[in-house]
Protein backbone atom coordinates (compact mmCIF):
# COMPACT_ATOMS: atom_id res chain seq x y z
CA UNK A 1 -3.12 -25.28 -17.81
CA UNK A 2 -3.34 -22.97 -14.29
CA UNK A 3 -5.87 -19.77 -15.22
CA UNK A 4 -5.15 -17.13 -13.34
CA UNK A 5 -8.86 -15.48 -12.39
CA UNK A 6 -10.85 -12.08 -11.49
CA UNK A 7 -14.08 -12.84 -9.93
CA UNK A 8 -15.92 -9.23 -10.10
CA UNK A 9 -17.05 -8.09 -6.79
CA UNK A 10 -19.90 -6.68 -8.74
CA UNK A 11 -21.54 -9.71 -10.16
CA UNK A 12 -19.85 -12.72 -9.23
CA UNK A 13 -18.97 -13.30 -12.57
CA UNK A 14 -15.31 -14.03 -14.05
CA UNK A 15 -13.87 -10.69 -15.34
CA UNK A 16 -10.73 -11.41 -16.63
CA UNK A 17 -8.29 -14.92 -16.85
CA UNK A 18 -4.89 -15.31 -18.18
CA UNK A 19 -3.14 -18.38 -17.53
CA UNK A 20 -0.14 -18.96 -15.38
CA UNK A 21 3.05 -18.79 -16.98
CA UNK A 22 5.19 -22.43 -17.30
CA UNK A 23 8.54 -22.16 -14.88
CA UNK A 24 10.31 -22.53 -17.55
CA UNK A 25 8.90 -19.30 -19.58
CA UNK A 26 9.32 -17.22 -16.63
CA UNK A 27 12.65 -18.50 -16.15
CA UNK A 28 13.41 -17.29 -20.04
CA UNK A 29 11.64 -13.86 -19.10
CA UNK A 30 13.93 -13.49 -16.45
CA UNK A 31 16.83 -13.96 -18.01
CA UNK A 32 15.75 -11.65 -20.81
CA UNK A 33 15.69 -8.82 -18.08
CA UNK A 34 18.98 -9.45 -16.41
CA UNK A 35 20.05 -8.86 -20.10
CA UNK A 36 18.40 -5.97 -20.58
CA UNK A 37 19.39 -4.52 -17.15
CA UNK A 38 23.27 -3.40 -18.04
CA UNK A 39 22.73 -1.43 -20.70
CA UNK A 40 19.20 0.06 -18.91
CA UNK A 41 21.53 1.16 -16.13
CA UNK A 42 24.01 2.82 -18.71
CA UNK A 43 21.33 5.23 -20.16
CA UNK A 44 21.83 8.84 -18.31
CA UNK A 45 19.84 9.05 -15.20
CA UNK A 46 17.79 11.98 -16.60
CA UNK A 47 16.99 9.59 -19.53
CA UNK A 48 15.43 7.00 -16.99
CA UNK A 49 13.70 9.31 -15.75
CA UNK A 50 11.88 11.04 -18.89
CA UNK A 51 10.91 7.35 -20.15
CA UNK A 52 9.21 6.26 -16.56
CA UNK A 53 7.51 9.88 -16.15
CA UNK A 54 6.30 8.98 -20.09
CA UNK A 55 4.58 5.90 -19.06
CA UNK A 56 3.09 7.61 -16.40
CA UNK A 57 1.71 10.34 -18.79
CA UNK A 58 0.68 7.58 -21.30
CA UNK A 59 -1.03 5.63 -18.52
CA UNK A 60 -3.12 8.82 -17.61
CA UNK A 61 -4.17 8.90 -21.40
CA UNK A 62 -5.81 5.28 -20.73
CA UNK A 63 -8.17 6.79 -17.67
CA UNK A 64 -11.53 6.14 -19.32
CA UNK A 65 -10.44 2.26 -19.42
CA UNK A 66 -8.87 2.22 -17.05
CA UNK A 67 -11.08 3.23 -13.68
CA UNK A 68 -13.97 1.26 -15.09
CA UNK A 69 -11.74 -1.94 -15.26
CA UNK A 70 -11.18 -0.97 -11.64
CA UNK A 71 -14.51 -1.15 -10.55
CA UNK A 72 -15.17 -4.29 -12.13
CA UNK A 73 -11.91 -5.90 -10.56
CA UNK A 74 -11.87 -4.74 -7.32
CA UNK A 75 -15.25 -2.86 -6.86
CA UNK A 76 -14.12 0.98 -6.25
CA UNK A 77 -16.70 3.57 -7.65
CA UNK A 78 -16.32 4.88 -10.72
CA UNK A 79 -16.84 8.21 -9.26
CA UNK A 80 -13.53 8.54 -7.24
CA UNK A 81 -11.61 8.20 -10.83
CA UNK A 82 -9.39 5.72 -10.12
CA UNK A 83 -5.94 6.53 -8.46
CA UNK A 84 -4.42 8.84 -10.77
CA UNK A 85 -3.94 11.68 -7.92
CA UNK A 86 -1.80 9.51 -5.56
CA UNK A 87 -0.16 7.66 -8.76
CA UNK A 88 1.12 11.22 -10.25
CA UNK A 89 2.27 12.73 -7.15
CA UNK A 90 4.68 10.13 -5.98
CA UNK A 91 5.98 9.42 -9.57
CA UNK A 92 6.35 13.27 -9.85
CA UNK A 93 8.05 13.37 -6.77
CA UNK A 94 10.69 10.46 -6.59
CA UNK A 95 11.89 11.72 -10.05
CA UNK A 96 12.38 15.74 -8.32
CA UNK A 97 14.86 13.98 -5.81
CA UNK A 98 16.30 11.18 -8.34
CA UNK A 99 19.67 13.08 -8.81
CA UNK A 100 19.90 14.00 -5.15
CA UNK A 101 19.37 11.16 -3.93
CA UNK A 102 21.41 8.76 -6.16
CA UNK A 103 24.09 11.44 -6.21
CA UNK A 104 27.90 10.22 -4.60
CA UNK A 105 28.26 10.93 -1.38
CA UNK A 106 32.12 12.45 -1.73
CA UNK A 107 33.66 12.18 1.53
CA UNK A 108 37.34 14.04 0.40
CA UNK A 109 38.36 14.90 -2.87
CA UNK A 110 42.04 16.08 -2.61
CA UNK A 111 45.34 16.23 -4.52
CA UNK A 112 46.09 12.61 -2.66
CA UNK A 113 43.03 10.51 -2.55
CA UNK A 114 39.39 10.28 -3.87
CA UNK A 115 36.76 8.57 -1.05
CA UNK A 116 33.43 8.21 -2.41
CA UNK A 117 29.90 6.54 -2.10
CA UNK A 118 27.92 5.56 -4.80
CA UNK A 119 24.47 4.56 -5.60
CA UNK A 120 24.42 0.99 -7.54
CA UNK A 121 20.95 -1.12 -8.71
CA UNK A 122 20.38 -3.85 -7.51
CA UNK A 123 20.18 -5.44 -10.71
CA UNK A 124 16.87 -7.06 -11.33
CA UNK A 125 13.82 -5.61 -8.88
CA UNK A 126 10.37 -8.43 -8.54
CA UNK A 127 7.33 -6.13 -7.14
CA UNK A 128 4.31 -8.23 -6.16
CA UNK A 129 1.46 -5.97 -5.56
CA UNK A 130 -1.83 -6.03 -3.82
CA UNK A 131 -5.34 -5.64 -5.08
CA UNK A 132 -6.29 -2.77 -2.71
CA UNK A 133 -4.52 0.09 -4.73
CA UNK A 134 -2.87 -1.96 -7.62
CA UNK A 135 -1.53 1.18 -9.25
CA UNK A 136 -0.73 3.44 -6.26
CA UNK A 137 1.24 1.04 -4.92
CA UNK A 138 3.25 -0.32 -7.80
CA UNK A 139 4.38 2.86 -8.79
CA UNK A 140 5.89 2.84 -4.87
CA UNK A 141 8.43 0.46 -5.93
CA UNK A 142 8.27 0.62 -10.14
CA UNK A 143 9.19 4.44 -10.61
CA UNK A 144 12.18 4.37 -8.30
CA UNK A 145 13.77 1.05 -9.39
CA UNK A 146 13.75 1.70 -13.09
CA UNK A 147 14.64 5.31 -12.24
CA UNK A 148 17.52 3.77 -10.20
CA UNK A 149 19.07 1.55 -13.08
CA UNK A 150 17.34 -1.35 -12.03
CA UNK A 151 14.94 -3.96 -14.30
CA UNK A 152 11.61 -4.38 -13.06
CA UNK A 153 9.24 -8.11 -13.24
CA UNK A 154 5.75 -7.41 -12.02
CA UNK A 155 3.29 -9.65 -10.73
CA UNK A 156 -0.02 -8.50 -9.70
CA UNK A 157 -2.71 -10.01 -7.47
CA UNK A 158 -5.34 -12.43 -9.40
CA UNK A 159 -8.24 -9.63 -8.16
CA UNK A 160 -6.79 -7.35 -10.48
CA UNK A 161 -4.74 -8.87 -12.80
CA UNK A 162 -5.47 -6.54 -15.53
CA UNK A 163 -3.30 -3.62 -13.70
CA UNK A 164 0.49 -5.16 -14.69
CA UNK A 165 -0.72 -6.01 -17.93
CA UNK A 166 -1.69 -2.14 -18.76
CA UNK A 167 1.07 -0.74 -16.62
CA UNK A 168 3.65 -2.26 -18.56
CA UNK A 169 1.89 -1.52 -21.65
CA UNK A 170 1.91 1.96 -21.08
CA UNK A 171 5.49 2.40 -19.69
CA UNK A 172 6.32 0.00 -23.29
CA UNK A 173 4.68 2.61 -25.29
CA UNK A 174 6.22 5.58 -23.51
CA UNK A 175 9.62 3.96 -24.72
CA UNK A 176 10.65 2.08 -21.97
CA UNK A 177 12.23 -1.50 -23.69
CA UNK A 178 9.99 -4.50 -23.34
CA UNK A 179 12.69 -6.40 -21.47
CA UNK A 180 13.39 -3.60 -18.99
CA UNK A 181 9.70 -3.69 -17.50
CA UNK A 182 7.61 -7.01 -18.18
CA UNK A 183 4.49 -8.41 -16.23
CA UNK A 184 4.40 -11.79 -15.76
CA UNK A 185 0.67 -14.12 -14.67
CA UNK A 186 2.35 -16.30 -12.01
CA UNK A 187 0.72 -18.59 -9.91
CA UNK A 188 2.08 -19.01 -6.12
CA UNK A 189 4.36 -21.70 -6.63
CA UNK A 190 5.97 -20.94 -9.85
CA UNK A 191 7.16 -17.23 -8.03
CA UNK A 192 8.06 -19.26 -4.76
CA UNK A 193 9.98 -21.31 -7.38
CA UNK A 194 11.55 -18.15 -8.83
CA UNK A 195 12.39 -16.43 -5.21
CA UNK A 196 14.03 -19.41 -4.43
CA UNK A 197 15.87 -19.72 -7.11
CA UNK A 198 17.54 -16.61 -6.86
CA UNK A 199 16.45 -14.94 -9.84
CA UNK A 200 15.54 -11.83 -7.95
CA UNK A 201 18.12 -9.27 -6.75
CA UNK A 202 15.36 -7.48 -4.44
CA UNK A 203 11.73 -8.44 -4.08
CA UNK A 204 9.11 -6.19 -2.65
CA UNK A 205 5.84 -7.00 -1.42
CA UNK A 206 2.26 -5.78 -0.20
CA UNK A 207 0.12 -7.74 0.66
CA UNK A 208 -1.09 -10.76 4.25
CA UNK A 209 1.17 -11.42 7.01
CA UNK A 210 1.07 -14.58 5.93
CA UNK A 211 1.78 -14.08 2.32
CA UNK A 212 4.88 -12.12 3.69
CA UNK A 213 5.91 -15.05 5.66
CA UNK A 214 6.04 -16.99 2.49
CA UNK A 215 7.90 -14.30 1.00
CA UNK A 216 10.74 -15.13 3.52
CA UNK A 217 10.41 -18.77 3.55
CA UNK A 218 11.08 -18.82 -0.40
CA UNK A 219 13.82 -16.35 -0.10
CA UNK A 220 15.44 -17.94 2.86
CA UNK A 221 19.29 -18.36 2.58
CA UNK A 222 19.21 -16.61 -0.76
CA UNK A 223 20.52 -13.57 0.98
CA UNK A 224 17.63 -11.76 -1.72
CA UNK A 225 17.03 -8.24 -0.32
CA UNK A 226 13.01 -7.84 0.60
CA UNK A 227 10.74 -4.98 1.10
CA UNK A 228 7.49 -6.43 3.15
CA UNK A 229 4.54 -4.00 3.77
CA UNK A 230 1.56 -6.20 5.42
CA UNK A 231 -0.95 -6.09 7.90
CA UNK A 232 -2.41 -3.07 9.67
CA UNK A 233 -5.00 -2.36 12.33
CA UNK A 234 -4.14 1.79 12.27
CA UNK A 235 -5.86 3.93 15.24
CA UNK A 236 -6.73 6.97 15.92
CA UNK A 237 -6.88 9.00 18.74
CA UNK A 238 -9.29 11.63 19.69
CA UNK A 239 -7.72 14.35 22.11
CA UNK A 240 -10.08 17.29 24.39
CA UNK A 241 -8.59 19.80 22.28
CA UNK A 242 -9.64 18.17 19.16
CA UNK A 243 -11.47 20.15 16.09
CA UNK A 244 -14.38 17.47 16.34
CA UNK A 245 -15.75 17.85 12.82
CA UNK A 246 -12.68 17.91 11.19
CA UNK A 247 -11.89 14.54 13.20
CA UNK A 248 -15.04 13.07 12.20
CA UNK A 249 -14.96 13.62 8.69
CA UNK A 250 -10.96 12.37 8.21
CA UNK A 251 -11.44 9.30 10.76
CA UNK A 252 -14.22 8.07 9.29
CA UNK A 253 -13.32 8.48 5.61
CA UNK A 254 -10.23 6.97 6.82
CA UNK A 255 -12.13 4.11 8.01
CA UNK A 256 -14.63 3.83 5.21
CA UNK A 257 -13.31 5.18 2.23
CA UNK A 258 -12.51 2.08 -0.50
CA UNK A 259 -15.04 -0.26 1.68
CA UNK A 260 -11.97 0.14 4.44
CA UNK A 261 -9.63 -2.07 2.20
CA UNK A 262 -6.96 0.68 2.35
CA UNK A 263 -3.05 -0.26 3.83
CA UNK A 264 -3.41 2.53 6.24
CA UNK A 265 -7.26 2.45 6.98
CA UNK A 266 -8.45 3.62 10.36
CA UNK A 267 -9.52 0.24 12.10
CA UNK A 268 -9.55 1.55 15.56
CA UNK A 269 -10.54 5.33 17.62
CA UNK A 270 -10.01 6.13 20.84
CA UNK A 271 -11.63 9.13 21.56
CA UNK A 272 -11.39 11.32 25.02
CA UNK A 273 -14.34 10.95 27.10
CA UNK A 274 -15.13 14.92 27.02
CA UNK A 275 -15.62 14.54 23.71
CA UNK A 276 -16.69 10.72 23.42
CA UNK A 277 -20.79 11.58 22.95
CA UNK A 278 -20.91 14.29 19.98
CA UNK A 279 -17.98 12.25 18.47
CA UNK A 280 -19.97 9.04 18.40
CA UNK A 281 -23.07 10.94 17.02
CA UNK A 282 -21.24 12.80 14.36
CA UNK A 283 -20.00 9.96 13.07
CA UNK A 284 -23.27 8.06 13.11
CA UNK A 285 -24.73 10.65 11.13
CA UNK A 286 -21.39 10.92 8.54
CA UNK A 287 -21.54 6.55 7.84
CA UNK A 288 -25.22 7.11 7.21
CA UNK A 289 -24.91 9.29 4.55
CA UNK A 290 -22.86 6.48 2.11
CA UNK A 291 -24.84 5.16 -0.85
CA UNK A 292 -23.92 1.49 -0.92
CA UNK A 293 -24.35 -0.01 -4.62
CA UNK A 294 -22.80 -0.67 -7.88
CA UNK A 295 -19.87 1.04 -8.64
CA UNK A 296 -19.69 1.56 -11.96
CA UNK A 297 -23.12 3.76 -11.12
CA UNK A 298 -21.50 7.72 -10.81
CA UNK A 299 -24.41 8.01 -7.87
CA UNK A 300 -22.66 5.16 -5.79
CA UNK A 301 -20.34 6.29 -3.06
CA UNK A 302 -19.62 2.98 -1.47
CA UNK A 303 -18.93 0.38 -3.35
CA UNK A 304 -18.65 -3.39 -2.71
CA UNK A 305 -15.80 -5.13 -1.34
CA UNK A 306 -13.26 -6.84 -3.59
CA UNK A 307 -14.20 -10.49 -2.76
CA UNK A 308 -17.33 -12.04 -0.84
CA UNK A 309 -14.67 -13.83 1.40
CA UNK A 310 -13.47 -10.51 2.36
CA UNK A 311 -16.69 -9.38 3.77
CA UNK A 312 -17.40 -12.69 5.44
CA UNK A 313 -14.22 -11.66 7.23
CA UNK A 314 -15.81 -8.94 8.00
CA UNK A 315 -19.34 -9.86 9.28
CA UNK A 316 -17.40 -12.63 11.50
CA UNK A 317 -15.58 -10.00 13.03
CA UNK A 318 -18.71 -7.82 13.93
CA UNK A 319 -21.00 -11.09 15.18
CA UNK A 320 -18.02 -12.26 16.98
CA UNK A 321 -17.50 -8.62 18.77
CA UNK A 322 -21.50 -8.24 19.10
CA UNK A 323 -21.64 -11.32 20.71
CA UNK A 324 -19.38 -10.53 23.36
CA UNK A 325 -21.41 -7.15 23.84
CA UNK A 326 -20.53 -4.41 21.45
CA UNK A 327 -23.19 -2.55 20.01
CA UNK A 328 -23.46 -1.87 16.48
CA UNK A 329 -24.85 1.89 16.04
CA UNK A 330 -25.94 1.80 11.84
CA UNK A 331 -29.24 0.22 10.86
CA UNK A 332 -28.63 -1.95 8.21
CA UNK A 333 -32.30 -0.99 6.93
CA UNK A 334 -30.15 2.04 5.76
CA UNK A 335 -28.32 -0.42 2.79
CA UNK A 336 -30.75 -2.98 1.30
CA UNK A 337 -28.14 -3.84 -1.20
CA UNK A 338 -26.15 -5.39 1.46
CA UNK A 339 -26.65 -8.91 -0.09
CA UNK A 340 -24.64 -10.92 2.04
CA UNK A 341 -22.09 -11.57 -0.63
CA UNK A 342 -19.30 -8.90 -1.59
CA UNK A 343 -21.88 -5.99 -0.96
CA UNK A 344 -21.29 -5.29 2.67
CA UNK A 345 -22.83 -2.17 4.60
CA UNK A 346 -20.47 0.23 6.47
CA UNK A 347 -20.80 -0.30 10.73
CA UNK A 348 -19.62 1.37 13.82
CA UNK A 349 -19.15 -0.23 17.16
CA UNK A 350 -19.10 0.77 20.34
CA UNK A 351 -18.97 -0.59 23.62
CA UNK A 352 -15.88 -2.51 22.31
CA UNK A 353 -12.56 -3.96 24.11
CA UNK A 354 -9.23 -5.46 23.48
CA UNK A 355 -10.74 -8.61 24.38
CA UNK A 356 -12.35 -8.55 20.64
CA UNK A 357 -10.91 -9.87 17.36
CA UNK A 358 -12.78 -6.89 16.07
CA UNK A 359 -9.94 -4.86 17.92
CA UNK A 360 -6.97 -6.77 17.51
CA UNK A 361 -6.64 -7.99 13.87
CA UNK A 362 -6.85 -6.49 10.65
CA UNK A 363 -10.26 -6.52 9.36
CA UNK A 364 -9.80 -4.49 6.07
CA UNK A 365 -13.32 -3.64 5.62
CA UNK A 366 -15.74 -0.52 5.71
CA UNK A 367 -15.85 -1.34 9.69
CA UNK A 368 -14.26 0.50 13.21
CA UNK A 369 -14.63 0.02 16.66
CA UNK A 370 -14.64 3.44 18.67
CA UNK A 371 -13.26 3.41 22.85
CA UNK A 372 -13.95 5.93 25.30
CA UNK A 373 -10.40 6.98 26.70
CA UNK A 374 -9.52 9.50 29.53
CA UNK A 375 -5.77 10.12 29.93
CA UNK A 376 -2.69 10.38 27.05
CA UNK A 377 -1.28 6.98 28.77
CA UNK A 378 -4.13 5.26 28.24
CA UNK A 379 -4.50 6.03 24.61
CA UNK A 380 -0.93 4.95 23.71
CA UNK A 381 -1.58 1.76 25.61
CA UNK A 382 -4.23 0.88 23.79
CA UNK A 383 -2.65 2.19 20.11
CA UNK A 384 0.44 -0.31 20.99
CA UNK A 385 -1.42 -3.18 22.15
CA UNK A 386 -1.49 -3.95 18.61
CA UNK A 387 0.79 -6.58 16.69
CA UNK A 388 0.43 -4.20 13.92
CA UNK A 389 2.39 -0.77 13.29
CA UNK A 390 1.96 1.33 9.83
CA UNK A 391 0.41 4.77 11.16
CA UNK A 392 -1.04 6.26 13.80
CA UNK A 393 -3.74 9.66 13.40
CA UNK A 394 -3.44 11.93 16.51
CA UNK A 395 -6.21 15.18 17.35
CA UNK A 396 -4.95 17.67 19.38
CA UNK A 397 -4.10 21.78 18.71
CA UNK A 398 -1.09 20.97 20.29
CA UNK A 399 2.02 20.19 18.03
CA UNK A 400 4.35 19.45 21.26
CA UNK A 401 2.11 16.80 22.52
CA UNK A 402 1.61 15.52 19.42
CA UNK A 403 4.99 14.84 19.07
CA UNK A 404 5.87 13.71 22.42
CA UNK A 405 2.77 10.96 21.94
CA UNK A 406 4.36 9.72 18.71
CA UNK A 407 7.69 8.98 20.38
CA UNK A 408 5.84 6.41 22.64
CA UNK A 409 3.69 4.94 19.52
CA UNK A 410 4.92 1.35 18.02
CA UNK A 411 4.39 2.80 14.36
CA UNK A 412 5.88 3.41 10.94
CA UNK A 413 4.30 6.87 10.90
CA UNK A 414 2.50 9.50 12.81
CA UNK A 415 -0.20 11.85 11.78
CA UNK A 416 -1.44 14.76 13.84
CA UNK A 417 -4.69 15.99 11.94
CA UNK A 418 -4.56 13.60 9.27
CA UNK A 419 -5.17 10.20 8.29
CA UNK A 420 -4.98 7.35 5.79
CA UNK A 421 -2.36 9.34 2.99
CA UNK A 422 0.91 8.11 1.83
CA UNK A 423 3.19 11.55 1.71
CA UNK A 424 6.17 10.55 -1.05
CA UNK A 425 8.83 12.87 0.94
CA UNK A 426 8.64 11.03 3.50
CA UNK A 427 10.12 7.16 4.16
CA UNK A 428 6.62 4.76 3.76
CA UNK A 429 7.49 1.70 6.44
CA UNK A 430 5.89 -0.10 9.51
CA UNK A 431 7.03 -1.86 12.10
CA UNK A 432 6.45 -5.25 14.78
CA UNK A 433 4.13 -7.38 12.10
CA UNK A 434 3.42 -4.95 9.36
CA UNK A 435 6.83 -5.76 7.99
CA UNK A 436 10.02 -4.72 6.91
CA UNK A 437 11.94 -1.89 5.08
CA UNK A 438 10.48 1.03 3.69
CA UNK A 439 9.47 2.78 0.28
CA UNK A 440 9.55 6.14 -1.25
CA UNK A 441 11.34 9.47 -0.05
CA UNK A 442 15.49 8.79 -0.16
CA UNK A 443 14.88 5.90 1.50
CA UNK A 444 13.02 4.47 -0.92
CA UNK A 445 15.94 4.90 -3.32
CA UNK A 446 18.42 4.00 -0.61
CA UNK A 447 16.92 0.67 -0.61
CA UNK A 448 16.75 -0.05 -4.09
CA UNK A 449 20.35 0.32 -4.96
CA UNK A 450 23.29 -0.75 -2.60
CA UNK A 451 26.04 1.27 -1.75
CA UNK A 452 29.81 1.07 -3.76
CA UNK A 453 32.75 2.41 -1.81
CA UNK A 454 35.40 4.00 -3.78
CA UNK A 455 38.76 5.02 -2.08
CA UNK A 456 41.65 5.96 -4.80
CA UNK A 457 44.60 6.85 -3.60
CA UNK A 458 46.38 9.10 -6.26
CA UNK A 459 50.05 8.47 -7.32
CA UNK A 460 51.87 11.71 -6.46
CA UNK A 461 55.52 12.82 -7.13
């Protein structure tokens, strides 16, 4: 029998196993939901609704086990509280626009004919989510779909494979029907198996490039609708006009924050050479401030990341860029705990080019590479030389120029004076590598039903 595993970032140790669920079984579990999925649909959308805002409420209730189980899975201190903030606001707001956007769209209602658009699930909705923020971005896909009429299977990374299992429980006791929302423990070639087998009306995933790629090979001439949000290597860009401490503090919490295993993460800054000195400094002073430890200690600010292999990637990255002459500005003397394993100090670098892994590929850790830049044009050249595109964080006074940098930026979104946060209202998608479709806001629902056309022409004397 496959076990599914959790090695804890924070000892090594094996945290949780389950094992992988036969073909067969899943097979039986899928058919149970396509079942279940008619009559879900059939309930009044304000009725969907209630139940998935219930689950969200009862999962709140399970906070005390459920940000320590966090820690222990995927190493995030215990003193942030888990990801309750970002979990409530976007279930809160994809159920305000539910009925608006699932509504008809009526194009004439007349004594002769009725024309009509409507909303339909999908059907049966596979979410395979990603380690980073297991709950956060679940509830992306999960609050919509069920919202939306569809079913829901969920299948969770192995580093945190306790978060499906209590999700579902939650949403179960809330009152949503055990067949409606199930996770499953799958291994990667029983849900290849399953994807391929067409037992999936839409499948969305976070997650690798690669593991995306895999996504489409499985589902390839299936005609299976995907959502694929993957790699990032998100900059920022530092203008003259820029409030510098306000810069500082977002950029490099953006780049930090979660050991820098966040979907949008600040990997990369380009900062205007007027302002390239203090910026540098400032930021020096703001990395060196992080207590790097265990995080299920309330003093720990920085916790480890969620797999030794991850900070190898990591420390490559940095020798590799050192090597080739970037200079690394914190003294590791500053974080004895580093260990060499999954505890891994934060770093800046400077002195860095394109010419660097370190400023090309995703490195997902508690890392970022800051470039002295001295026109607009060469800022966006640099942001775009990027096979990457989720967000981009702009720092200027200046709305107008803001804007009219965004246009030339190959990105899903654009921040001016802000970084690394997901806003519901608006559509969450990337472009060139970093995927495919898009989640939340209208879109989000948009994507997770199709469209039905109704034209009815009426019999008239």
């Amino acid at each position: 029998m496959t076990m599914i595993r959790c090695i804890s970032p924070v000892n090594g140790e094996v945290y949780a196993e389950r094992p992988a669920m036969p073909l067969e079984r899943a097979k039986e579990a899928v058919a149970k939901a396509r079942l279940a999925q008619k009559a879900w649909a059939k309930r009044p959308l304000d009725e969907r609704v209630k139940l998935v805002l219930g689950g969200v409420a009862r999962l709140n209730e399970m906070a005390d086990e459920v940000v320590p189980e966090l820690a222990w899975q995927m190493g995030r201190p215990v003193r942030y509280g888990g990801e309750f903030k970002g979990f409530n606001e976007r279930s809160n707001y994809v159920a305000s626009i539910a009925a608006d956007a699932l509504k008809p769209l009526v194009v004439e209602e007349s004594d002769r004919f009725e024309r009509r658009i409507e909303r339909e699930p999908h059907g049966l909705v596979f979410v395979i989510a990603p380690w980073n923020y297991p709950y956060m971005t679940a509830i992306n896909t999960v609050a919509p779909a069920l919202m939306a009429g569809n079913t829901v299977i969920i299948k969770h990374a192995s580093q945190t494979i306790l978060v499906g299992e209590r999700l579902v429980r939650a949403f179960v006791e809330a009152g949503v029907p055990e067949d409606v929302f199930q996770n499953l423990f799958l291994d990667h070639e029983t849900t290849a198996a399953l994807i391929a087998a067409k037992s999936f009306d839409f499948v969305n995933f976070t997650g690798s490039v690669e593991g995306g790629r895999s996504i489409e090979r499985a589902a390839a001439g299936t005609f299976t609708g995907l959502g694929l949000e993957l790699g990032g290597k998100d900059p920022g860009y530092v203008m003259e006009d820029a409030d510098l401490d306000a810069a500082v503090d977002t950029l490099m919490d953006g780049a930090t924050y979660n050991s820098g295993q966040c979907c949008c993460g600040i990997e990369r800054i380009y900062v205007h050479e007027s302002l390239y000195d203090a910026f540098v400094e400032k930021s020096v002073a703001w990395v060196s401030n992080y207590k790097l430890g265990n995080p299920l200690d309330p003093e720990t600010t920085l916790g480890p990341m969620a797999n030794k292999r991850f900070a190898e990637t990591v420390r490559g990255q940095i020798a590799d860029a050192v090597s080739k002459g970037a200079k690394a500005l914190i003294d590791p003397k500053l974080f004895p705990e580093d260990d060499g394993g999954a505890y891994l100090a934060p770093q800046l670098l400077v002195d860095v080019d394109h010419s660097m892994a370190f400023m090309r590929e995703e490195t997902f850790g508690p890392a970022v590479g800051i470039m002295k830049v001295n026109t607009d044009t060469q800022a966006i050249e640099l942001m775009n030389d990027c096979q990457y595109g989720l967000t981009a964080s702009l720092w200027t006074k200046d709305a107008e120029r803001a804007a009219r940098i965004g246009g030339e930026l190959e990105t899903g979104t654009v921040f001016m004076n802000r970084a690394d946060y997901l806003d519901p209202a608006l559509c969450w998608t990337g472009v060139k590598e970093t995927g495919r479709g898009g989640s939340l806001s209208v879109i989000g629902f948009q994507n997770l039903t199709r469209p039905k056309s109704y034209h009815l022409k009426k019999v008239t004397a």
